[in-house]
C-alpha atoms as a PDB file:
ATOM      1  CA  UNK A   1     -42.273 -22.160 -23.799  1.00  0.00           C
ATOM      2  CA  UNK A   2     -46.131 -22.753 -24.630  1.00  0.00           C
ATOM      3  CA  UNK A   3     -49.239 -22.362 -22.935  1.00  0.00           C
ATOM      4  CA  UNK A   4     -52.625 -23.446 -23.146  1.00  0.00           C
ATOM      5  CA  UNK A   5     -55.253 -20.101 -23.708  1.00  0.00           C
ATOM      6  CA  UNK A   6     -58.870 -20.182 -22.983  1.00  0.00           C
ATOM      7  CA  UNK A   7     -61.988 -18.282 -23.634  1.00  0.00           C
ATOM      8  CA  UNK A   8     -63.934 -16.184 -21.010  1.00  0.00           C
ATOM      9  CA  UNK A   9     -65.790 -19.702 -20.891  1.00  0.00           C
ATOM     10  CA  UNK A  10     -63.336 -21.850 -20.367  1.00  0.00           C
ATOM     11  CA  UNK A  11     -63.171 -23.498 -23.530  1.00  0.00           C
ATOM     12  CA  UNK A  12     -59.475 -23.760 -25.306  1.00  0.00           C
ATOM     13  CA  UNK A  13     -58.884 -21.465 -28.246  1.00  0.00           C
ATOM     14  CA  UNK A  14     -55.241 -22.316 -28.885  1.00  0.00           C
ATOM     15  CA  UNK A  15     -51.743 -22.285 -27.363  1.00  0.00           C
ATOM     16  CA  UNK A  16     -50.002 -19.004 -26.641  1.00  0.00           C
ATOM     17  CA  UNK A  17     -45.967 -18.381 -26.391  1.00  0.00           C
ATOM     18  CA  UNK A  18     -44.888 -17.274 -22.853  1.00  0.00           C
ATOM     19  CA  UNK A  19     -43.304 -14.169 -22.753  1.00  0.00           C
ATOM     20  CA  UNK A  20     -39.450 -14.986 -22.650  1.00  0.00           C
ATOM     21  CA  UNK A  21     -38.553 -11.684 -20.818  1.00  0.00           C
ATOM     22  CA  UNK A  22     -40.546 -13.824 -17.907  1.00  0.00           C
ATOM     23  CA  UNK A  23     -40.374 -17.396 -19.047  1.00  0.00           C
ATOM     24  CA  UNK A  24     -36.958 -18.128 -19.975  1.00  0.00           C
ATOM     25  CA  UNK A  25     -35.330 -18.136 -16.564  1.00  0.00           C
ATOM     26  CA  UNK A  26     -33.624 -21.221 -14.702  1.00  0.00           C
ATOM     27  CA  UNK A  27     -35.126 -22.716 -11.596  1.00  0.00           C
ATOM     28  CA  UNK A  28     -33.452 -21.449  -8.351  1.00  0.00           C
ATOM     29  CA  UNK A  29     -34.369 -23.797  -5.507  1.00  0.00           C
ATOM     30  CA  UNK A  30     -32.613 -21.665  -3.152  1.00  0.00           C
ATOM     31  CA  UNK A  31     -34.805 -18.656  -3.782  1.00  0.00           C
ATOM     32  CA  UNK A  32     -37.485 -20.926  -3.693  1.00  0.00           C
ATOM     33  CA  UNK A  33     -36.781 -22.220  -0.037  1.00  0.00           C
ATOM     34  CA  UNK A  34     -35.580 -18.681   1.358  1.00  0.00           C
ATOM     35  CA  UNK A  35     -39.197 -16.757   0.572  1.00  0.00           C
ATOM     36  CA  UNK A  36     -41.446 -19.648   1.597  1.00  0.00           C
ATOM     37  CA  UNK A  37     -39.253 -20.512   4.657  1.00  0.00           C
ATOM     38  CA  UNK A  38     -39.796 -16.084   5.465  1.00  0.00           C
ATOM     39  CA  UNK A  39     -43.085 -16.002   4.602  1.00  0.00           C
ATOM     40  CA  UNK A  40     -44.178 -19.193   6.504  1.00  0.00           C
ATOM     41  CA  UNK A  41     -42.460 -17.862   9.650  1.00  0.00           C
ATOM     42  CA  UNK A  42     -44.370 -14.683   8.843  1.00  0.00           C
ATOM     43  CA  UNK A  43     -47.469 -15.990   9.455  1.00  0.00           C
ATOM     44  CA  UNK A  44     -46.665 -17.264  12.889  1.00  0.00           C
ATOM     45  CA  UNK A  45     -48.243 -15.317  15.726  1.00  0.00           C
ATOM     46  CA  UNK A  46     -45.650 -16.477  18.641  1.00  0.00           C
ATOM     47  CA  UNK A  47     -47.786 -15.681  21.151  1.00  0.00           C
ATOM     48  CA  UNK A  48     -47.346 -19.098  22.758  1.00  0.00           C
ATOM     49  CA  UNK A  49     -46.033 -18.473  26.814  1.00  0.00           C
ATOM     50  CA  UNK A  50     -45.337 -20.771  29.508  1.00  0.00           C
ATOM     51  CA  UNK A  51     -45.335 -19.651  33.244  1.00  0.00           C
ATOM     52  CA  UNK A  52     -41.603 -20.118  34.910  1.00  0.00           C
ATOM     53  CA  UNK A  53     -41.532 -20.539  38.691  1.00  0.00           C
ATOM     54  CA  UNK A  54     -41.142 -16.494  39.212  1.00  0.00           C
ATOM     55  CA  UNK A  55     -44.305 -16.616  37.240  1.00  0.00           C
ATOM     56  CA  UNK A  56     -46.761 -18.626  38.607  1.00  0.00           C
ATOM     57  CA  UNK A  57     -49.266 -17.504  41.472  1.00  0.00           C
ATOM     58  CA  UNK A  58     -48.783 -18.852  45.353  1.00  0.00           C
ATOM     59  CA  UNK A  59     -46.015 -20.999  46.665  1.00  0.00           C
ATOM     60  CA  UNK A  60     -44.157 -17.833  48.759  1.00  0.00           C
ATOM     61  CA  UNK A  61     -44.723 -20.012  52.118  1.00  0.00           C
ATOM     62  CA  UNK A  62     -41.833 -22.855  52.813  1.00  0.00           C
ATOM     63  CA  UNK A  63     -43.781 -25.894  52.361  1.00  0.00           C
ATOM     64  CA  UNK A  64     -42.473 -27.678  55.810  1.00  0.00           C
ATOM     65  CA  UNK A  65     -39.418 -27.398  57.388  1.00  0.00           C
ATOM     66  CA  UNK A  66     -35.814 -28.164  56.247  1.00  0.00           C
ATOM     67  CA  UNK A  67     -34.829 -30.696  58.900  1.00  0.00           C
ATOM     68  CA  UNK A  68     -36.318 -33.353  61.635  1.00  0.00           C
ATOM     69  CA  UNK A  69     -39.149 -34.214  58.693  1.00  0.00           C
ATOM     70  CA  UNK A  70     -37.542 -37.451  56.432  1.00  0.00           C
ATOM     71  CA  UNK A  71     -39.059 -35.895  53.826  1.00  0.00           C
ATOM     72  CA  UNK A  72     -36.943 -33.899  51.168  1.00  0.00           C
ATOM     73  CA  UNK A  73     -36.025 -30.239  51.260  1.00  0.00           C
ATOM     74  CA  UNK A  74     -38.650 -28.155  49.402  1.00  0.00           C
ATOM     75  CA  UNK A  75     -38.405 -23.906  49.242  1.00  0.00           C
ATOM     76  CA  UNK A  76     -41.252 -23.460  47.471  1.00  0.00           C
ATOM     77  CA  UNK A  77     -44.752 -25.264  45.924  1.00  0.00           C
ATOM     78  CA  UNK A  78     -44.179 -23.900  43.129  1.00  0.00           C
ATOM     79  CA  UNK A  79     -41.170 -25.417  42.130  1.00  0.00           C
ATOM     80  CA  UNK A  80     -41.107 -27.529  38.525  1.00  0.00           C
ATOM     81  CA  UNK A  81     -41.316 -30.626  40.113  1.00  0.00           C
ATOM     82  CA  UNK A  82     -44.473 -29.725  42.126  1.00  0.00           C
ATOM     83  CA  UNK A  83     -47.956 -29.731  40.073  1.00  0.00           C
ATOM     84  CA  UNK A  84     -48.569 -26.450  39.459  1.00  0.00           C
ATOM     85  CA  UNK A  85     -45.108 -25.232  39.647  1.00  0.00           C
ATOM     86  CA  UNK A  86     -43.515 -23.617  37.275  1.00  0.00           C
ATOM     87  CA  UNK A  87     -42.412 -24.858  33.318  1.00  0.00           C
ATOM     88  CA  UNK A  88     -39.065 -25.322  33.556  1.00  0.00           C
ATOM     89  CA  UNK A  89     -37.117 -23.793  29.605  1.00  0.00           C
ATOM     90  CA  UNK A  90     -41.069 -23.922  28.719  1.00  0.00           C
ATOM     91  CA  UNK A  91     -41.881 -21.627  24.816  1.00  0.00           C
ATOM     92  CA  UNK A  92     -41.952 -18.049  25.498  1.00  0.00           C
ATOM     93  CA  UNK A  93     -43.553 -15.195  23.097  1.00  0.00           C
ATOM     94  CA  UNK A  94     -41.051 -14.462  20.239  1.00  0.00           C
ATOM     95  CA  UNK A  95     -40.964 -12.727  17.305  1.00  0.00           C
ATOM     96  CA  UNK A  96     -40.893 -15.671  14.384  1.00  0.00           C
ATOM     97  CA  UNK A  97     -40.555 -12.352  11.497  1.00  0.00           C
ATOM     98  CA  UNK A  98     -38.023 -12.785   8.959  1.00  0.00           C
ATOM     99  CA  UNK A  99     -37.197 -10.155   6.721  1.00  0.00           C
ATOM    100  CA  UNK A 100     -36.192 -11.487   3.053  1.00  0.00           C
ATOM    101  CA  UNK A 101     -34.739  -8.946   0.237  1.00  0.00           C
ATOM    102  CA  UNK A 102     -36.542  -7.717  -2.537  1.00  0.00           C
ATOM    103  CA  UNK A 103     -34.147  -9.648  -5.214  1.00  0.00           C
ATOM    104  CA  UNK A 104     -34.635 -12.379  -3.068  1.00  0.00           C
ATOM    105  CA  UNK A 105     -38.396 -12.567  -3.279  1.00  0.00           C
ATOM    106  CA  UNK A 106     -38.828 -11.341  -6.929  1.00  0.00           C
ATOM    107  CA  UNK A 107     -35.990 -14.033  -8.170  1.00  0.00           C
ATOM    108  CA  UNK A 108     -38.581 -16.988  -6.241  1.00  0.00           C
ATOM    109  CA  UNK A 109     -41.491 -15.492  -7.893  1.00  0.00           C
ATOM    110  CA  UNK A 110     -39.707 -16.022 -11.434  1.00  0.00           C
ATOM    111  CA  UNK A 111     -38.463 -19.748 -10.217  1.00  0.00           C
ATOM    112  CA  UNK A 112     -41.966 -20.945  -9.226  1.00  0.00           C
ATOM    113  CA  UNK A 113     -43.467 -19.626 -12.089  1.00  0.00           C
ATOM    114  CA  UNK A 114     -41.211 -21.254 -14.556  1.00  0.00           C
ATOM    115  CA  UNK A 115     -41.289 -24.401 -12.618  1.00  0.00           C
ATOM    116  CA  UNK A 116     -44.732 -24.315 -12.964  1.00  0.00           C
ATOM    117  CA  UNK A 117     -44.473 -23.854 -17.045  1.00  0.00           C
ATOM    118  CA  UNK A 118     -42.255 -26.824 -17.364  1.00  0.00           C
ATOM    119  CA  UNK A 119     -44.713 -28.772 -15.662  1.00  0.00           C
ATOM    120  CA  UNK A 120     -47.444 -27.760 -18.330  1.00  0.00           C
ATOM    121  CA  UNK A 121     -49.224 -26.096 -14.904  1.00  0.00           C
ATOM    122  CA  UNK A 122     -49.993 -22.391 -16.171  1.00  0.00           C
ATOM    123  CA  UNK A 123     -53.353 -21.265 -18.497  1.00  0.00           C
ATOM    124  CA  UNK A 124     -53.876 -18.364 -19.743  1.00  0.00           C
ATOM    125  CA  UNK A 125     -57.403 -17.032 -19.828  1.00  0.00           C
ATOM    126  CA  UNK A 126     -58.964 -14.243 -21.564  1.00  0.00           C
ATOM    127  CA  UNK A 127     -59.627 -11.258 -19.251  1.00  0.00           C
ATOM    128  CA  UNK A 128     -63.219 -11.482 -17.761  1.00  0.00           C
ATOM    129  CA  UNK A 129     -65.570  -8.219 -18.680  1.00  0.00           C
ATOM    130  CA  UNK A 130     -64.963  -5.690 -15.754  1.00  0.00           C
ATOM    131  CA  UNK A 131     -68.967  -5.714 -15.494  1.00  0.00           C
ATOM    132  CA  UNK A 132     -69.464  -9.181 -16.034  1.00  0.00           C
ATOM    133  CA  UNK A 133     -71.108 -10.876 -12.538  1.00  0.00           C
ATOM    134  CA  UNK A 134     -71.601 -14.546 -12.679  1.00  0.00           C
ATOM    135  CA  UNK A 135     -72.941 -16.834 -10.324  1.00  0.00           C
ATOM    136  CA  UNK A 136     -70.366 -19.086  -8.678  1.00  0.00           C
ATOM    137  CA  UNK A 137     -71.544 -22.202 -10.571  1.00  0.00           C
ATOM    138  CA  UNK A 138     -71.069 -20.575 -13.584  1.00  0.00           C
ATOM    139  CA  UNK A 139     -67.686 -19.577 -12.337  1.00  0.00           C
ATOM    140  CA  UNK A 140     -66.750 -23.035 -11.104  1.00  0.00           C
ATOM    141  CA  UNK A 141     -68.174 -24.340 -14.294  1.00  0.00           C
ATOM    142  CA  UNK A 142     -65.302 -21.974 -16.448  1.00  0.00           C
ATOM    143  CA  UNK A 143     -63.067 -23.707 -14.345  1.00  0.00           C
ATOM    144  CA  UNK A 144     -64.191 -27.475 -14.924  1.00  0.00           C
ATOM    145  CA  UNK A 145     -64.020 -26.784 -19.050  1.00  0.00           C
ATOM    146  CA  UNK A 146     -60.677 -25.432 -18.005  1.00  0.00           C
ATOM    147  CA  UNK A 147     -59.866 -28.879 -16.573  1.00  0.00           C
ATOM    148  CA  UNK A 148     -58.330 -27.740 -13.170  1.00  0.00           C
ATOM    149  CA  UNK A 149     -60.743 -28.809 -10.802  1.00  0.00           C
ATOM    150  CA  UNK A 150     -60.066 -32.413 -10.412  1.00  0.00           C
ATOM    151  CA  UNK A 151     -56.145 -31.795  -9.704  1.00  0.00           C
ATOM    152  CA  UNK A 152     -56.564 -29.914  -6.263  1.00  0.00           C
ATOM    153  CA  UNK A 153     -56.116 -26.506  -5.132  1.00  0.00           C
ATOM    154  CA  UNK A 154     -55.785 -23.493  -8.298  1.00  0.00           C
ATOM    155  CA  UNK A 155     -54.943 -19.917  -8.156  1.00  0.00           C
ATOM    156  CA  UNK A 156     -56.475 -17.294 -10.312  1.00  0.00           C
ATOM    157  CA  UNK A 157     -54.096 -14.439 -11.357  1.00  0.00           C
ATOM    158  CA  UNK A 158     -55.863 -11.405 -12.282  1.00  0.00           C
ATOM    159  CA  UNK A 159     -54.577  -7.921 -13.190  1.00  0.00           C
ATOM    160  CA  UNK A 160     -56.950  -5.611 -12.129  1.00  0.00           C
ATOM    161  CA  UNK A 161     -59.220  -5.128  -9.182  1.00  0.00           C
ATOM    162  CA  UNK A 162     -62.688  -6.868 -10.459  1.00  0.00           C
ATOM    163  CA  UNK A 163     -64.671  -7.053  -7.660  1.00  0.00           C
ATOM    164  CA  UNK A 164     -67.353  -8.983  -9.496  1.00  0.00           C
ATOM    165  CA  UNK A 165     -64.614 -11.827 -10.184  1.00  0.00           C
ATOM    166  CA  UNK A 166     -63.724 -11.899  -6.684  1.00  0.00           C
ATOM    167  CA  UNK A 167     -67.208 -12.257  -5.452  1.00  0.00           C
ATOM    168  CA  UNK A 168     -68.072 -15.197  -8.510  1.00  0.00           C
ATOM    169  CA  UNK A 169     -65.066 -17.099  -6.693  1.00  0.00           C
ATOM    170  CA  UNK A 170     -64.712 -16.554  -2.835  1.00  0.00           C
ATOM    171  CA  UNK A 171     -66.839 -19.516  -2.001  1.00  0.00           C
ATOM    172  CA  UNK A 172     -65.073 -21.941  -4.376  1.00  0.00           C
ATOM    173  CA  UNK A 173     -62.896 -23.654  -1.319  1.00  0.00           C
ATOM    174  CA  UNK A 174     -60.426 -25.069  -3.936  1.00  0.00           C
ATOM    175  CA  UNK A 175     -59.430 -21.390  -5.384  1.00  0.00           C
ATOM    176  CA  UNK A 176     -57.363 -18.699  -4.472  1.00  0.00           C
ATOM    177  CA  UNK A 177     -58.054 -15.453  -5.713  1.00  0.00           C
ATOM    178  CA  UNK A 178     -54.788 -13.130  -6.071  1.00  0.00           C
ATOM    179  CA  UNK A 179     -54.027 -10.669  -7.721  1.00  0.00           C
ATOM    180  CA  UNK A 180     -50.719 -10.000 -10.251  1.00  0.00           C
ATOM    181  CA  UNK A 181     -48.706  -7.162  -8.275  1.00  0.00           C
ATOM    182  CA  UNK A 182     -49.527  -9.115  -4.877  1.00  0.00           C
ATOM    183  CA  UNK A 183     -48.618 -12.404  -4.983  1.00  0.00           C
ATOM    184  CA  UNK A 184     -46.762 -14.277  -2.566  1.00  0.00           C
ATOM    185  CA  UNK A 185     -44.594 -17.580  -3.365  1.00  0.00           C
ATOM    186  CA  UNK A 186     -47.009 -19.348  -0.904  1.00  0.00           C
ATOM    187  CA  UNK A 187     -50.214 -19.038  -3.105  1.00  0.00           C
ATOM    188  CA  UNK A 188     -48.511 -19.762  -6.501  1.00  0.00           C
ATOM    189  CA  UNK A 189     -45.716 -22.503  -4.966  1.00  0.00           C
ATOM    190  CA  UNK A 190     -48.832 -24.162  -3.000  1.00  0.00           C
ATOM    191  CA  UNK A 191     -51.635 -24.380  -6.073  1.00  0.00           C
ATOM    192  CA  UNK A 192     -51.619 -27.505  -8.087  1.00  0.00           C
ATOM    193  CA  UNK A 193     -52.586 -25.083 -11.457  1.00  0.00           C
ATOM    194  CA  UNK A 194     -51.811 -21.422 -11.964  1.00  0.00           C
ATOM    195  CA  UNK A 195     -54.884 -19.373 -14.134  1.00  0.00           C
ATOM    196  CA  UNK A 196     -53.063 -16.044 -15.374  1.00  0.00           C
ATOM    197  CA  UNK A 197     -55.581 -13.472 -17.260  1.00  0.00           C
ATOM    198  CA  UNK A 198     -53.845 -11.985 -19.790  1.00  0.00           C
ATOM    199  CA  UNK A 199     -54.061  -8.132 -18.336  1.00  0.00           C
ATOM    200  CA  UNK A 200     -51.940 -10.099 -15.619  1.00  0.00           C
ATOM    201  CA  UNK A 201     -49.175 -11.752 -17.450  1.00  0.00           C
ATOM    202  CA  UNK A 202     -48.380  -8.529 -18.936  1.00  0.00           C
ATOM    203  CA  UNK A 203     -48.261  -7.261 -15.225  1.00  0.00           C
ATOM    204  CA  UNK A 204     -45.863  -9.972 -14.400  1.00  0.00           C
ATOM    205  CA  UNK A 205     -43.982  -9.413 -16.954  1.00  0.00           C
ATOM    206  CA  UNK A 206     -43.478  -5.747 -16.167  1.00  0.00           C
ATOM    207  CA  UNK A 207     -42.768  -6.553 -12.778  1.00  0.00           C
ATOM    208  CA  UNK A 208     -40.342  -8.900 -12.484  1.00  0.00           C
ATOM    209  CA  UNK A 209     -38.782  -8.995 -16.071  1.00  0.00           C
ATOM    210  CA  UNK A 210     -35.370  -7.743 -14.339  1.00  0.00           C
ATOM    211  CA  UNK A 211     -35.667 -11.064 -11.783  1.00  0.00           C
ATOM    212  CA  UNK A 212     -34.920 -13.421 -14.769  1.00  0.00           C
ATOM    213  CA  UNK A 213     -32.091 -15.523 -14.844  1.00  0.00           C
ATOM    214  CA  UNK A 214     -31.421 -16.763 -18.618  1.00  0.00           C
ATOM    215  CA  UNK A 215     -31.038 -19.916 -19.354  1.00  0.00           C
ATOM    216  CA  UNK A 216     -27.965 -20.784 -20.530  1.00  0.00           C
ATOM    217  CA  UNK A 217     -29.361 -22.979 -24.101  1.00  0.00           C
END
């Protein structure tokens, strides 16, 4: 399985073979579902609360009396059916966390990847010069040689922590920045095209070589 490479400036120097230790793996849609399903309900805050009858403020008096009236027995005016009464089986605060196991996760990471490959969606890209600050239009300029800025959102893979890379993209709205031993199944799963420095495909492949799943041919 082949990739396209580029320069530092975004212009294409050639086609690179995908590590197979990473890149030869079948597809598990399963996995897939399980880590963004956990991580989605991760990022819930559940702090959504509705007030039941015990809850809500007032109503201790017995609205009128319970005979001679015509009007309907009523205990309380806080009951659901009075406004302002209480929410009757109204949301309460939860706890939407869902663990997922590490095979799990590192077996979804290998799928989305190599559905990503088949779908001629990865680059590689030379690793940027640790001291090497651009401006963000120069940045975002990289990227439009690359050819991945008029097909939606892209991630950027890098394998070390260069701050100066990370400040030449945080205002590009389109890219996410991640880095190799910290990305989630959201960020690459979500991203139209996948940038991978090359410091961070070896990364990858150290990490999650034991994930792969061989294809059978």
């Amino acid at each position: 399985m082949k990739a396209l490479k580029y320069s530092t400036e975004g212009n294409q120097i050639g086609e690179v073979e995908l590590p197979a230790e990473l890149f030869n793996a079948n597809v598990s849609q399963g996995a897939i579902y399980e880590a963004i399903k956990a991580e989605n309900a991760n990022l819930r805050s559940g702090n959504h609360h509705t007030k039941g009858r015990s809850e809500v403020r007032g109503g201790g008096k017995k609205p009128w009396a319970q005979k001679g009236t015509g009007r309907a027995r009523q205990g309380s005016s806080r009951a659901p059916q009075w406004v302002g009464g209480g929410i009757v089986h109204g949301p309460k605060k939860r706890d939407y966390s869902s663990k997922l196991s590490r095979n799990v996760k590192r077996k979804a990471v290998v799928s989305i990847l190599n559905k990503k490959a088949n779908e001629s969606k990865i680059k590689i890209v030379e690793d940027f010069k640790a001291d090497d600050y651009l401006k963000t239009k120069d940045m975002y300029k990289v990227f439009q040689n690359m050819d991945v800025t008029n097909f939606g959102k892209f991630a950027l893979v890098v394998g070390d922590e260069n701050k100066y890379i990370k400040l030449s993209t945080r205002n590009i709205p389109t890219l996410k920045f991640l880095h190799a031993k910290r990305a989630v199944c959201r960020d690459l799963l979500y991203n139209n095209n996948i940038i991978i420095t090359e410091s961070a495909l070896a990364q990858l492949v150290e990490q999650y070589k034991g994930a792969v799943i061989k294809n059978e041919s």
